[in-house]
PDB file of N, CA and C in Angstrom:
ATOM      1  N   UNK A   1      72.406-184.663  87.472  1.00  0.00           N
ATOM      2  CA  UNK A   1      72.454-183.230  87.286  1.00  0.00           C
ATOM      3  C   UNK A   1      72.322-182.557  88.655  1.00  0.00           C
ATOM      4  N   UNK A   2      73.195-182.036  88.960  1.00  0.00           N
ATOM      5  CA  UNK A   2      73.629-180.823  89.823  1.00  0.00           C
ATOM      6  C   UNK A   2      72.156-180.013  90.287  1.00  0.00           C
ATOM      7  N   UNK A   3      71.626-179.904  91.716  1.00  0.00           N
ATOM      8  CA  UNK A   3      70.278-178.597  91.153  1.00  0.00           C
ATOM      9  C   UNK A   3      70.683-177.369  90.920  1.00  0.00           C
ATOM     10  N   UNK A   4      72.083-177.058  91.222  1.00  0.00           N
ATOM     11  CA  UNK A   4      72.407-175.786  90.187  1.00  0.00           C
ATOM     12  C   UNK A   4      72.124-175.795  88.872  1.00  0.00           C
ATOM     13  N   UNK A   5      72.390-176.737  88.133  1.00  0.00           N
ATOM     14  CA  UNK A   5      72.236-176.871  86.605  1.00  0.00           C
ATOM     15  C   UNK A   5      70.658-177.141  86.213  1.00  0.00           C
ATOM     16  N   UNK A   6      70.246-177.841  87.568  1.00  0.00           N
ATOM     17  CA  UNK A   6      68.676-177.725  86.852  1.00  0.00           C
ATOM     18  C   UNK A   6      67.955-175.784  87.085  1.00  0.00           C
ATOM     19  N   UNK A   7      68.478-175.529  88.003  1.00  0.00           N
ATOM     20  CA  UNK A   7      68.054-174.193  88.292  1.00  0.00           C
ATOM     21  C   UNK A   7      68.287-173.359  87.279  1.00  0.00           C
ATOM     22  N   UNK A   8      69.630-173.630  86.507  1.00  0.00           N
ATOM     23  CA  UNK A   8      69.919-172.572  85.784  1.00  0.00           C
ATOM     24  C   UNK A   8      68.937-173.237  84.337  1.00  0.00           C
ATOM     25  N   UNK A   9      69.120-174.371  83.915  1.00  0.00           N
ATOM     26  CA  UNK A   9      68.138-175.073  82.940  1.00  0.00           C
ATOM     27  C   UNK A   9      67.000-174.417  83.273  1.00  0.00           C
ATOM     28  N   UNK A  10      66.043-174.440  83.756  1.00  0.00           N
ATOM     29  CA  UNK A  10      64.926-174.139  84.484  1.00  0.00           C
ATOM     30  C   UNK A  10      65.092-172.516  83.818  1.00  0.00           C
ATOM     31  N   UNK A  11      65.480-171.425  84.680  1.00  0.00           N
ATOM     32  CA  UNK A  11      65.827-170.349  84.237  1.00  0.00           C
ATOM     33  C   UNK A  11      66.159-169.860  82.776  1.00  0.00           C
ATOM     34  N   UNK A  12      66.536-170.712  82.088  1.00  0.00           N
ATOM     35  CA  UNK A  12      67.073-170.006  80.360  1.00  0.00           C
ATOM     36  C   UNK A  12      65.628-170.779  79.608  1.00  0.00           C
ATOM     37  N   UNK A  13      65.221-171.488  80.294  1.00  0.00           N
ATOM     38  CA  UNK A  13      63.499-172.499  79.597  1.00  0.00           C
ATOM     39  C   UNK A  13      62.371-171.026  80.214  1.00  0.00           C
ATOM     40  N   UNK A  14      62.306-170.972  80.817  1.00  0.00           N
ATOM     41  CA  UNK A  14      61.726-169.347  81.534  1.00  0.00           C
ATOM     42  C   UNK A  14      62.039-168.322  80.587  1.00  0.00           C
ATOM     43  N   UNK A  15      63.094-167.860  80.692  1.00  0.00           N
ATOM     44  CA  UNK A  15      63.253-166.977  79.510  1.00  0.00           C
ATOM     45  C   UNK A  15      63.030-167.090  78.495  1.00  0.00           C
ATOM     46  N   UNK A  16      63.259-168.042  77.784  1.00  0.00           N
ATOM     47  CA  UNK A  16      62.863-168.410  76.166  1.00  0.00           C
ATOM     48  C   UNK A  16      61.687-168.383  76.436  1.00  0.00           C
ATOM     49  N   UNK A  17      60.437-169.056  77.715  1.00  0.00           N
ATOM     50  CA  UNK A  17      59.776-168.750  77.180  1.00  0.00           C
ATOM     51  C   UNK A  17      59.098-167.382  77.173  1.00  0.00           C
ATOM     52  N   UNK A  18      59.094-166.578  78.171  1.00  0.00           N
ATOM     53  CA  UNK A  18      58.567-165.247  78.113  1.00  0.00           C
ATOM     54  C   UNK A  18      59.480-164.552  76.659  1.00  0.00           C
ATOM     55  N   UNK A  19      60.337-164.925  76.010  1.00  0.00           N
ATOM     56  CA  UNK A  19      60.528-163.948  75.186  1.00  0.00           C
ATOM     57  C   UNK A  19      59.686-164.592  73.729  1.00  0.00           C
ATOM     58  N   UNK A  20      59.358-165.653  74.128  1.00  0.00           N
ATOM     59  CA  UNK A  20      58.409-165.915  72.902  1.00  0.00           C
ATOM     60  C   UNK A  20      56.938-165.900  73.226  1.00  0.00           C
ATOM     61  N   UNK A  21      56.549-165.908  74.474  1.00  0.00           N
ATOM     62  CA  UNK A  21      55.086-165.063  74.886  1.00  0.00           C
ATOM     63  C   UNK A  21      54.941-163.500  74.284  1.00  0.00           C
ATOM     64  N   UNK A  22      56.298-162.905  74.851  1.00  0.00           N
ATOM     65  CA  UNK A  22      56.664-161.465  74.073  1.00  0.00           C
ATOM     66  C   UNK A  22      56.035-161.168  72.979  1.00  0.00           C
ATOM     67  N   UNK A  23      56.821-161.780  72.009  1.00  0.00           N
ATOM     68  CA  UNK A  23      56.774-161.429  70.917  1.00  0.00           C
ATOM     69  C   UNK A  23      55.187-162.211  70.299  1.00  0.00           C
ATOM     70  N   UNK A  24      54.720-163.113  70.579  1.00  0.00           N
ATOM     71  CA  UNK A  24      53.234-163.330  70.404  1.00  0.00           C
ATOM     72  C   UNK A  24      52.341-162.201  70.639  1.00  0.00           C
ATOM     73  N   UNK A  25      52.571-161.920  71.346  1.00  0.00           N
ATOM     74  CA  UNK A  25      51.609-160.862  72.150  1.00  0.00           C
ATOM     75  C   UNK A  25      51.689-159.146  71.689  1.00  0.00           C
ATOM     76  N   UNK A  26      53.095-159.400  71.770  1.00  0.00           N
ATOM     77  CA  UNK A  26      53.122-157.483  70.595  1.00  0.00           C
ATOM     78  C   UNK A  26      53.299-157.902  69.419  1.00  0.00           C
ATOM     79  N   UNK A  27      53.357-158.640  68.717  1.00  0.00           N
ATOM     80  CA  UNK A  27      53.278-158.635  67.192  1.00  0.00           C
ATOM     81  C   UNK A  27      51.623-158.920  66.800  1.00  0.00           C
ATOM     82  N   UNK A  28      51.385-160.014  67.692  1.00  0.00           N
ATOM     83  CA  UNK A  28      49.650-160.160  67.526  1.00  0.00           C
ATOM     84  C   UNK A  28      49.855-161.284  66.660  1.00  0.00           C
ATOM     85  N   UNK A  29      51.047-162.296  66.003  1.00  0.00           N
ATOM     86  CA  UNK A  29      50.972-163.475  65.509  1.00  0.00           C
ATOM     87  C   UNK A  29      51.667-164.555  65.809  1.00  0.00           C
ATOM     88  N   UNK A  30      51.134-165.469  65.587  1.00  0.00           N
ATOM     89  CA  UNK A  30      51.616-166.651  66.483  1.00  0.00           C
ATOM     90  C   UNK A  30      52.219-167.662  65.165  1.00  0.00           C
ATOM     91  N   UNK A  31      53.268-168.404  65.492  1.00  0.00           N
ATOM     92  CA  UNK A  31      53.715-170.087  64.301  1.00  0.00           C
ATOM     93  C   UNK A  31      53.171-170.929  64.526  1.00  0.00           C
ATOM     94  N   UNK A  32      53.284-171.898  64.109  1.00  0.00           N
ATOM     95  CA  UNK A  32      53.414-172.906  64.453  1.00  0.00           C
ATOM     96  C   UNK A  32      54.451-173.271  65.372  1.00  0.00           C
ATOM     97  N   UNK A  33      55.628-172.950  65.126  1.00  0.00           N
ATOM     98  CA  UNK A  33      56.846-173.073  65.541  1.00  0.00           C
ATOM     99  C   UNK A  33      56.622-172.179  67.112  1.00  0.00           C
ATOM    100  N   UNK A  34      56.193-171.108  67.265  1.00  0.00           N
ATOM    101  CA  UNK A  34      55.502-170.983  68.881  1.00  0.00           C
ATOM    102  C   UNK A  34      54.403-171.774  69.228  1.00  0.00           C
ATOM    103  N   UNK A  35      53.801-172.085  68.629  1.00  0.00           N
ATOM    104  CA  UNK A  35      52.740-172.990  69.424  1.00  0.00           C
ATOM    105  C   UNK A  35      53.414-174.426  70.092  1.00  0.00           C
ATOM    106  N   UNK A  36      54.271-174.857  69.123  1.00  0.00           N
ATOM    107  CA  UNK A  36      55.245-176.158  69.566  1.00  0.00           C
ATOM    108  C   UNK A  36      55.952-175.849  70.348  1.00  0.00           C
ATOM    109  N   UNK A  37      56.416-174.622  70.722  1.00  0.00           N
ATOM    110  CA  UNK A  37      57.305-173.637  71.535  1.00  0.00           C
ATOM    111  C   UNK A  37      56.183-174.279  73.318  1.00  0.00           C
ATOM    112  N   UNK A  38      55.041-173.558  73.134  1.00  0.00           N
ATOM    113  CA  UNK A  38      54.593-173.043  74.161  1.00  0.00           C
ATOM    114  C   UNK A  38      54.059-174.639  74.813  1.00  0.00           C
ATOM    115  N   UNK A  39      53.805-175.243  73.889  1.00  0.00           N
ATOM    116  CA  UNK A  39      52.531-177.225  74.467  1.00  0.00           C
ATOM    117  C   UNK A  39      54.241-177.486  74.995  1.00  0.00           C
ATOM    118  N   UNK A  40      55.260-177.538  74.327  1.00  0.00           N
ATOM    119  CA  UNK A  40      56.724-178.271  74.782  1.00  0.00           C
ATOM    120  C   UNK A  40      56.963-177.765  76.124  1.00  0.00           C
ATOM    121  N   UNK A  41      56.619-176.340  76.646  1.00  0.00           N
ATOM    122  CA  UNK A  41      57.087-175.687  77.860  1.00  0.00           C
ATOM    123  C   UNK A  41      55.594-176.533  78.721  1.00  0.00           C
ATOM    124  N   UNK A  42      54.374-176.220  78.434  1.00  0.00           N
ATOM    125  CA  UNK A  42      53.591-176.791  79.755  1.00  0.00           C
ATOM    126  C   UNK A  42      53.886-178.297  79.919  1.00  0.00           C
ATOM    127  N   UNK A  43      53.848-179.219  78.673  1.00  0.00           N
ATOM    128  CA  UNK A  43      54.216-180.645  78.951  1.00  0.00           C
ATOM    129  C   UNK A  43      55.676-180.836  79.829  1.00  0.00           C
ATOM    130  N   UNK A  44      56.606-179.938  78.944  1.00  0.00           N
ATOM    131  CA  UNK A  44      57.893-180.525  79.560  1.00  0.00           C
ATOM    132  C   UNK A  44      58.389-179.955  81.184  1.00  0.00           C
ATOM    133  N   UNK A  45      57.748-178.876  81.296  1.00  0.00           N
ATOM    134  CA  UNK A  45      58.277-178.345  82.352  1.00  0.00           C
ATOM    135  C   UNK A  45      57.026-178.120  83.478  1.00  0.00           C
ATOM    136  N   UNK A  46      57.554-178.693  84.666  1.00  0.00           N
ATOM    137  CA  UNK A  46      56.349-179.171  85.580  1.00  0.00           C
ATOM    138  C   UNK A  46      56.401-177.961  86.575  1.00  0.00           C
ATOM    139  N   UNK A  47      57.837-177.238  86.547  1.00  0.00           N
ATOM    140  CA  UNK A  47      58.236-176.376  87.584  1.00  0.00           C
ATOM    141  C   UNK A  47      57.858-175.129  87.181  1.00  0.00           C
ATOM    142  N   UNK A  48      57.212-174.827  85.894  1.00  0.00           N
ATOM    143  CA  UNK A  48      56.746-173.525  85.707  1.00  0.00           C
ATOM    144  C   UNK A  48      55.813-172.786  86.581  1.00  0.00           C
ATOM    145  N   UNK A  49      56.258-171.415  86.759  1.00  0.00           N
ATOM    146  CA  UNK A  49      55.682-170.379  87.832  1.00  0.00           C
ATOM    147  C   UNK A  49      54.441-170.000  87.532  1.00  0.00           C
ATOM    148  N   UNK A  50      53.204-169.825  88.251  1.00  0.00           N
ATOM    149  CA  UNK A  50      52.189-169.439  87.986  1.00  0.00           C
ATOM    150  C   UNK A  50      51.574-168.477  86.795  1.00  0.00           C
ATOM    151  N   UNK A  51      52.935-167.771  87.141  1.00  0.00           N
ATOM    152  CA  UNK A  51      52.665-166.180  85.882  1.00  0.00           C
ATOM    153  C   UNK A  51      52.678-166.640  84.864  1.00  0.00           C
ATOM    154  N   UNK A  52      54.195-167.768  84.397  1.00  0.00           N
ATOM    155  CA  UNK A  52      53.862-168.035  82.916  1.00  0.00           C
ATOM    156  C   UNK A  52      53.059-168.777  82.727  1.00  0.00           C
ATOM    157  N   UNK A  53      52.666-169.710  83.800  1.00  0.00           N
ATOM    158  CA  UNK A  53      50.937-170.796  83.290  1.00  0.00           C
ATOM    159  C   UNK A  53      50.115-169.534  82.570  1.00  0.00           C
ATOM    160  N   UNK A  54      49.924-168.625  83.550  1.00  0.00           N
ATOM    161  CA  UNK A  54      48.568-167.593  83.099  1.00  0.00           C
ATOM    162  C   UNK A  54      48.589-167.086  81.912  1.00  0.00           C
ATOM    163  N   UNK A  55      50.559-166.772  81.355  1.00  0.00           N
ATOM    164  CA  UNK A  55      50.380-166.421  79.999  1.00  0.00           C
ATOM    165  C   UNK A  55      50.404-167.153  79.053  1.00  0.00           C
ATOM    166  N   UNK A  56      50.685-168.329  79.047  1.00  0.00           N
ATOM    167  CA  UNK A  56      50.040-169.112  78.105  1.00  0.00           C
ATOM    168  C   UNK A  56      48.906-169.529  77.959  1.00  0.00           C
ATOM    169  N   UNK A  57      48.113-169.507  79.122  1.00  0.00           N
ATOM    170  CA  UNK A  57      46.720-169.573  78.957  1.00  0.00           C
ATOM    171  C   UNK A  57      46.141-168.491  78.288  1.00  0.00           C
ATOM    172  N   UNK A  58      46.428-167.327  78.840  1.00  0.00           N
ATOM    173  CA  UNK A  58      45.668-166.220  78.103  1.00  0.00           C
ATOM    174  C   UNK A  58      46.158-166.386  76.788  1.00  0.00           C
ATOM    175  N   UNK A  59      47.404-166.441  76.087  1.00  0.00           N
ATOM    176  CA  UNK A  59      47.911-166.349  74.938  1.00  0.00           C
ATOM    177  C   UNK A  59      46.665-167.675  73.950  1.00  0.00           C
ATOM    178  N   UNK A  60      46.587-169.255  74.637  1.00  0.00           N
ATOM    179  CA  UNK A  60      45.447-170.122  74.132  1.00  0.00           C
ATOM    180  C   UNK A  60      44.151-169.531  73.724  1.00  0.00           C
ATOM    181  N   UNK A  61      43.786-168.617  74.528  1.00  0.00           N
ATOM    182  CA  UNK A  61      42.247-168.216  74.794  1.00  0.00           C
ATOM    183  C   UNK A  61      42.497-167.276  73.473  1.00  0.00           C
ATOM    184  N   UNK A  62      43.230-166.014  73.547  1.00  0.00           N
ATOM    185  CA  UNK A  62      43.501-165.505  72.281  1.00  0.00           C
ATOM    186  C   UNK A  62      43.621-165.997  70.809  1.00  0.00           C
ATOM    187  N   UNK A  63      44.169-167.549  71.046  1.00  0.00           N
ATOM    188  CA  UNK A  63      44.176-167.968  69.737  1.00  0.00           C
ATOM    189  C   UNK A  63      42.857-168.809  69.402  1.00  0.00           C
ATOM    190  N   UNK A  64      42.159-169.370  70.384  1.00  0.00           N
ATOM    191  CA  UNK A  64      40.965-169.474  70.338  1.00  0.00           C
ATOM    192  C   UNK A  64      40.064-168.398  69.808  1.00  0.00           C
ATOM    193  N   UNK A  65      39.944-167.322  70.610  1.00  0.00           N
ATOM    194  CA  UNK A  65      38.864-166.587  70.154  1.00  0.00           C
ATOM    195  C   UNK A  65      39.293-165.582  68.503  1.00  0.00           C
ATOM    196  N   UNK A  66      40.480-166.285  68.406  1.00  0.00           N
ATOM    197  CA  UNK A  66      40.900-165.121  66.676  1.00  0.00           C
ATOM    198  C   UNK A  66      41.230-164.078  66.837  1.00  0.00           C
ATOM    199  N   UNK A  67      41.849-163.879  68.279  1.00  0.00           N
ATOM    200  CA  UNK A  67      42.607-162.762  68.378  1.00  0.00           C
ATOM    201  C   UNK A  67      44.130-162.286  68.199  1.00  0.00           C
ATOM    202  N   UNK A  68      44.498-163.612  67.444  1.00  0.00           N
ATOM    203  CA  UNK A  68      45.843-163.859  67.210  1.00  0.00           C
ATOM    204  C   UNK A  68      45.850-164.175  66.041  1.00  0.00           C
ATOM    205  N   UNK A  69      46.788-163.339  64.783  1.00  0.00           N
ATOM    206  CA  UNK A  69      47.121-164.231  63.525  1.00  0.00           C
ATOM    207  C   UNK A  69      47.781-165.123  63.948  1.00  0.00           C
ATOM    208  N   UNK A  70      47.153-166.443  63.392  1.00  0.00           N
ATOM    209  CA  UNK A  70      48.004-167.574  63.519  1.00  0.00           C
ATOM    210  C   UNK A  70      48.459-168.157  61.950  1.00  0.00           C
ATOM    211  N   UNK A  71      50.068-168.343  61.584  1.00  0.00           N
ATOM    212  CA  UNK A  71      50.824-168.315  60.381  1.00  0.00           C
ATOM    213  C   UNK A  71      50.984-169.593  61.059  1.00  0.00           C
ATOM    214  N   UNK A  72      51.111-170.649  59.344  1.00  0.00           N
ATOM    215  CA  UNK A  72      51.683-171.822  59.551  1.00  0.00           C
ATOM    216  C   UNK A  72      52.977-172.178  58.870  1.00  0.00           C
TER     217      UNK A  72
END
């Protein structure tokens, strides 16, 4: 693979995930299907940028402390 193609891979995995941090975060509920979303992005992707580490962390801590409906 090309590092254009990983760059752009890289880039549309970024987006998906901030648009499903998004929507966690203003709706106030989380899936299952985002939670598998979000463990798949820190395991699979090593190149993630600081910012989205932080929002998935904060988004964890939220579902920790019950500040998130979490639907299964």
């Amino acid at each position: 693979m090309t590092s254009q193609r990983v760059a752009r891979l890289l880039q549309k995995q970024q987006s998906s995930l901030r648009k499903t941090l998004d929507s966690i975060l203003t709706k106030g509920i989380i899936t299952q299907n985002d939670r598998q979303k979000l463990l798949y992005f820190l395991v699979s992707n090593p190149l993630l940028i600081s910012e989205d580490i932080q929002r998935i962390n904060k988004t964890i801590f939220q579902i920790e402390r019950g500040m998130l409906k979490v639907l299964s």
